[in-house]
C-alpha atoms as a PDB file:
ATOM      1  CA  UNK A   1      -5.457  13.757 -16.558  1.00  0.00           C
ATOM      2  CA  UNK A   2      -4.992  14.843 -13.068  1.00  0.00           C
ATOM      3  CA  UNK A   3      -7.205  12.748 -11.896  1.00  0.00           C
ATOM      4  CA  UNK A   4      -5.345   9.816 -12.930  1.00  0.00           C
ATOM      5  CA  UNK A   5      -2.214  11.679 -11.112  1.00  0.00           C
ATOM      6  CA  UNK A   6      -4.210  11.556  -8.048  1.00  0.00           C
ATOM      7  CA  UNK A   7      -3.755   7.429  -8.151  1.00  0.00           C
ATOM      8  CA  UNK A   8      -0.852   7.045  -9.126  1.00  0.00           C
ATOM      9  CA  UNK A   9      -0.001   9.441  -5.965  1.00  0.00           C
ATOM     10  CA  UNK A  10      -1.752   6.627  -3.557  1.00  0.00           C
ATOM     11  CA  UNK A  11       0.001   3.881  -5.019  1.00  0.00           C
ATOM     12  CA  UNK A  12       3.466   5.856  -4.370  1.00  0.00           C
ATOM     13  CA  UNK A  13       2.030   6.967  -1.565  1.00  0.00           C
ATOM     14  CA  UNK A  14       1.624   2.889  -0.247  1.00  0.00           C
ATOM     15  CA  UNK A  15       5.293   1.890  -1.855  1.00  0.00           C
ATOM     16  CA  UNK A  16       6.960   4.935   0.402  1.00  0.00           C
ATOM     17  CA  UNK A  17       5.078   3.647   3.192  1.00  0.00           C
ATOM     18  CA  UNK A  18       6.187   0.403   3.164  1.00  0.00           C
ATOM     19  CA  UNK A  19       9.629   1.622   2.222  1.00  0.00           C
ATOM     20  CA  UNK A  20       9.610   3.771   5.562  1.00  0.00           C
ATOM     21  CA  UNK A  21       8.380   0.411   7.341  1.00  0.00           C
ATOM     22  CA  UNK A  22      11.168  -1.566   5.995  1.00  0.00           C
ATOM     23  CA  UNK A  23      13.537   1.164   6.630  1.00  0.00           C
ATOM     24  CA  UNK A  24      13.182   2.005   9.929  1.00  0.00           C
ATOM     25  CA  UNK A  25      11.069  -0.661  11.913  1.00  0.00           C
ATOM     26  CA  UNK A  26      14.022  -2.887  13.120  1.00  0.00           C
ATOM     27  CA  UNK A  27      14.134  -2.665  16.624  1.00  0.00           C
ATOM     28  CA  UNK A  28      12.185  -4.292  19.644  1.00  0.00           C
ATOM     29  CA  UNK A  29       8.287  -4.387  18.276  1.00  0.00           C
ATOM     30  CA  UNK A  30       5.768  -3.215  20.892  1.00  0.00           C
ATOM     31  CA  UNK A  31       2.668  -5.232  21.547  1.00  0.00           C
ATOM     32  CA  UNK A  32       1.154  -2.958  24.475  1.00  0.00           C
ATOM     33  CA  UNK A  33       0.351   0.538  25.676  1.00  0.00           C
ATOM     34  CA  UNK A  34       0.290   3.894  22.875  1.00  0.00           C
ATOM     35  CA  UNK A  35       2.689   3.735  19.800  1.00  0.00           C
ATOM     36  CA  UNK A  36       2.521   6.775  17.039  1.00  0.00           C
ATOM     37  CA  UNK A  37       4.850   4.431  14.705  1.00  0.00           C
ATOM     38  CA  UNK A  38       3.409   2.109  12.935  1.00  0.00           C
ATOM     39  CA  UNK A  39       6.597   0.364  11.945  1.00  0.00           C
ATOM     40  CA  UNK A  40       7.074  -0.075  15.866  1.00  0.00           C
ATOM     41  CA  UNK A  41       4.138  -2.608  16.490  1.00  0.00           C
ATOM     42  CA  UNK A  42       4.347  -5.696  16.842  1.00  0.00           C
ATOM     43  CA  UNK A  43       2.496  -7.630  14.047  1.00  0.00           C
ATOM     44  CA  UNK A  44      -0.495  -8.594  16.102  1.00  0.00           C
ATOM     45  CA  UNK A  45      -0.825  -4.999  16.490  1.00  0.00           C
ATOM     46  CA  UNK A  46      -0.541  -4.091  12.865  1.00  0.00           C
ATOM     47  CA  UNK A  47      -3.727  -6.303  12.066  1.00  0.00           C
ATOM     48  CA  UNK A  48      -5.652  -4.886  14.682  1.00  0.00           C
ATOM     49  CA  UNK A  49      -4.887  -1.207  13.560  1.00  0.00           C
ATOM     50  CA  UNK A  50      -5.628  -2.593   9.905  1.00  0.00           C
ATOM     51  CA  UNK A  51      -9.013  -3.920  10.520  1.00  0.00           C
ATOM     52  CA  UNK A  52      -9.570  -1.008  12.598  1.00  0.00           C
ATOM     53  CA  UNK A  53      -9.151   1.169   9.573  1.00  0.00           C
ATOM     54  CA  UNK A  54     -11.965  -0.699   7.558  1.00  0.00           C
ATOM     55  CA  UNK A  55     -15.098   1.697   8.438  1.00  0.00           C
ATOM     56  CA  UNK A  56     -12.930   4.366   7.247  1.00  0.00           C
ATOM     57  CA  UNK A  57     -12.517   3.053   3.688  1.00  0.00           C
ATOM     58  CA  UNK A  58     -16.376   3.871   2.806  1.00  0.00           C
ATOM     59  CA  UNK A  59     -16.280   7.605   3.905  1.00  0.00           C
ATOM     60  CA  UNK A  60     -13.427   8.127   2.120  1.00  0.00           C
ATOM     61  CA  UNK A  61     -14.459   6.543  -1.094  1.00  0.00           C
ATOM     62  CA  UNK A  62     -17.904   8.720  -0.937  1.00  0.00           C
ATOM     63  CA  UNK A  63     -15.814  11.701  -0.358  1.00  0.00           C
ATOM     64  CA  UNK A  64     -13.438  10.458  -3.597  1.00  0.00           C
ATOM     65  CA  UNK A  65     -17.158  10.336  -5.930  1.00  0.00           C
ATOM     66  CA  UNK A  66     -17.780  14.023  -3.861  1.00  0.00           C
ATOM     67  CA  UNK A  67     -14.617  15.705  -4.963  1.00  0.00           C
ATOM     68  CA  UNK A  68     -14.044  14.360  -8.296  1.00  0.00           C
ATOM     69  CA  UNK A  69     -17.333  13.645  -9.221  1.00  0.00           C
ATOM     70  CA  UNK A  70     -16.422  10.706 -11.797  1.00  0.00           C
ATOM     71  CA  UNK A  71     -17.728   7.470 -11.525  1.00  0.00           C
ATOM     72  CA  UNK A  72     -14.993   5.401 -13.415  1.00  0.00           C
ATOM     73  CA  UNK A  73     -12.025   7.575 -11.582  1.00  0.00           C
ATOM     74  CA  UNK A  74     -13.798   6.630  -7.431  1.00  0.00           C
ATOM     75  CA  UNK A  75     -13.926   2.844  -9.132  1.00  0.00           C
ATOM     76  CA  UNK A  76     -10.208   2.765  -9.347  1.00  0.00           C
ATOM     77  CA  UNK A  77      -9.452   4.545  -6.159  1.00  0.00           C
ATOM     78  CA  UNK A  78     -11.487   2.013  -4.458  1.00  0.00           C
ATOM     79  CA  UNK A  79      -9.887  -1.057  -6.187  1.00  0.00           C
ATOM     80  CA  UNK A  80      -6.412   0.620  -5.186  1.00  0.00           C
ATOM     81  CA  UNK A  81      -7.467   1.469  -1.521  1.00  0.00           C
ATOM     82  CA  UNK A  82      -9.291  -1.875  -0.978  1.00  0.00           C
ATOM     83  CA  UNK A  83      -6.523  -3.749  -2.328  1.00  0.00           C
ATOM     84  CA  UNK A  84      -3.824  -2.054  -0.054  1.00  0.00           C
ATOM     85  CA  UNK A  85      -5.669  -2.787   2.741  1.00  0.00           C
ATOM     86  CA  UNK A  86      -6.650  -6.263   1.983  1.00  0.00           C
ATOM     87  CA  UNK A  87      -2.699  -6.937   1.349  1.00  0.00           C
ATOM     88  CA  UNK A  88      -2.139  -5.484   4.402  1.00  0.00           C
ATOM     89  CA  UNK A  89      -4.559  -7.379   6.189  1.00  0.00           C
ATOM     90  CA  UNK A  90      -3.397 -10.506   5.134  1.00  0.00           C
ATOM     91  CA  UNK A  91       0.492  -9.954   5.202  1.00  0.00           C
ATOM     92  CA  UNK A  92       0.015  -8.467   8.750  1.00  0.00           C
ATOM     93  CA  UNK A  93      -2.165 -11.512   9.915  1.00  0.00           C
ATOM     94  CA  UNK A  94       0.334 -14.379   8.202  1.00  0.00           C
ATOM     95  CA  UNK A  95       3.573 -12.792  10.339  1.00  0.00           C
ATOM     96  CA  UNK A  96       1.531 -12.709  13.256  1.00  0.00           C
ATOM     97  CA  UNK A  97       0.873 -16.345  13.164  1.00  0.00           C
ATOM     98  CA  UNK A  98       3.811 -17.339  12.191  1.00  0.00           C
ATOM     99  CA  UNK A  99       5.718 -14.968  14.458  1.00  0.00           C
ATOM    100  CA  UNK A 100       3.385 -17.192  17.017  1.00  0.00           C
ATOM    101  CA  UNK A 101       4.198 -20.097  15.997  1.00  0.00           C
ATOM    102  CA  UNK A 102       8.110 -19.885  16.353  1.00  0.00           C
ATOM    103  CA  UNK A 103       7.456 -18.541  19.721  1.00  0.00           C
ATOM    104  CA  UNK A 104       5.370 -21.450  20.543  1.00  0.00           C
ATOM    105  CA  UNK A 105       8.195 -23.720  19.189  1.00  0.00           C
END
């Protein structure tokens, strides 16, 4: 049962961050130099940090099958992590362009 706890936890996890993002990243976006906030890039920036993050995602998931040790249980983490990050990818990368494209216009 806890382990099932465990992802639900990422999937709240993901929600609150994108409620943080939605909360609190109005404001001037920042496309260059160091920026701790995510919500504070522009969206260029966001897809670069996001496909930055993809060599992580195997570690982690052989670290998931490591601590748990159950097969089925790392199988849903992984749907659930590569899914957020493929949503993220592909939000991030569709504002971008059309964020370009008005500025273009």
């Amino acid at each position: 049962m806890g382990y099932w706890v465990a992802a639900v936890w990422v999937a709240a996890a993901a929600g609150g961050a994108a409620a943080a993002g939605h909360w609190f990243g109005k404001g001037e976006k920042i496309d260059r130099g160091l920026v701790f906030f995510y919500w504070k890039l522009s969206y260029r920036r966001r897809f670069i940090r996001t496909l930055w993050l993809l060599p992580l995602l195997p570690p982690v998931i052989v670290l998931v099958q490591a601590v748990f040790q159950d097969w089925l249980f790392t199988a849903v983490i992984s749907v659930e992590l590569l899914g957020i990050w493929a949503a993220q990818a592909v939000v991030n990368y569709r504002k971008w362009k059309k964020k370009e494209g008005e500025l273009q216009k």
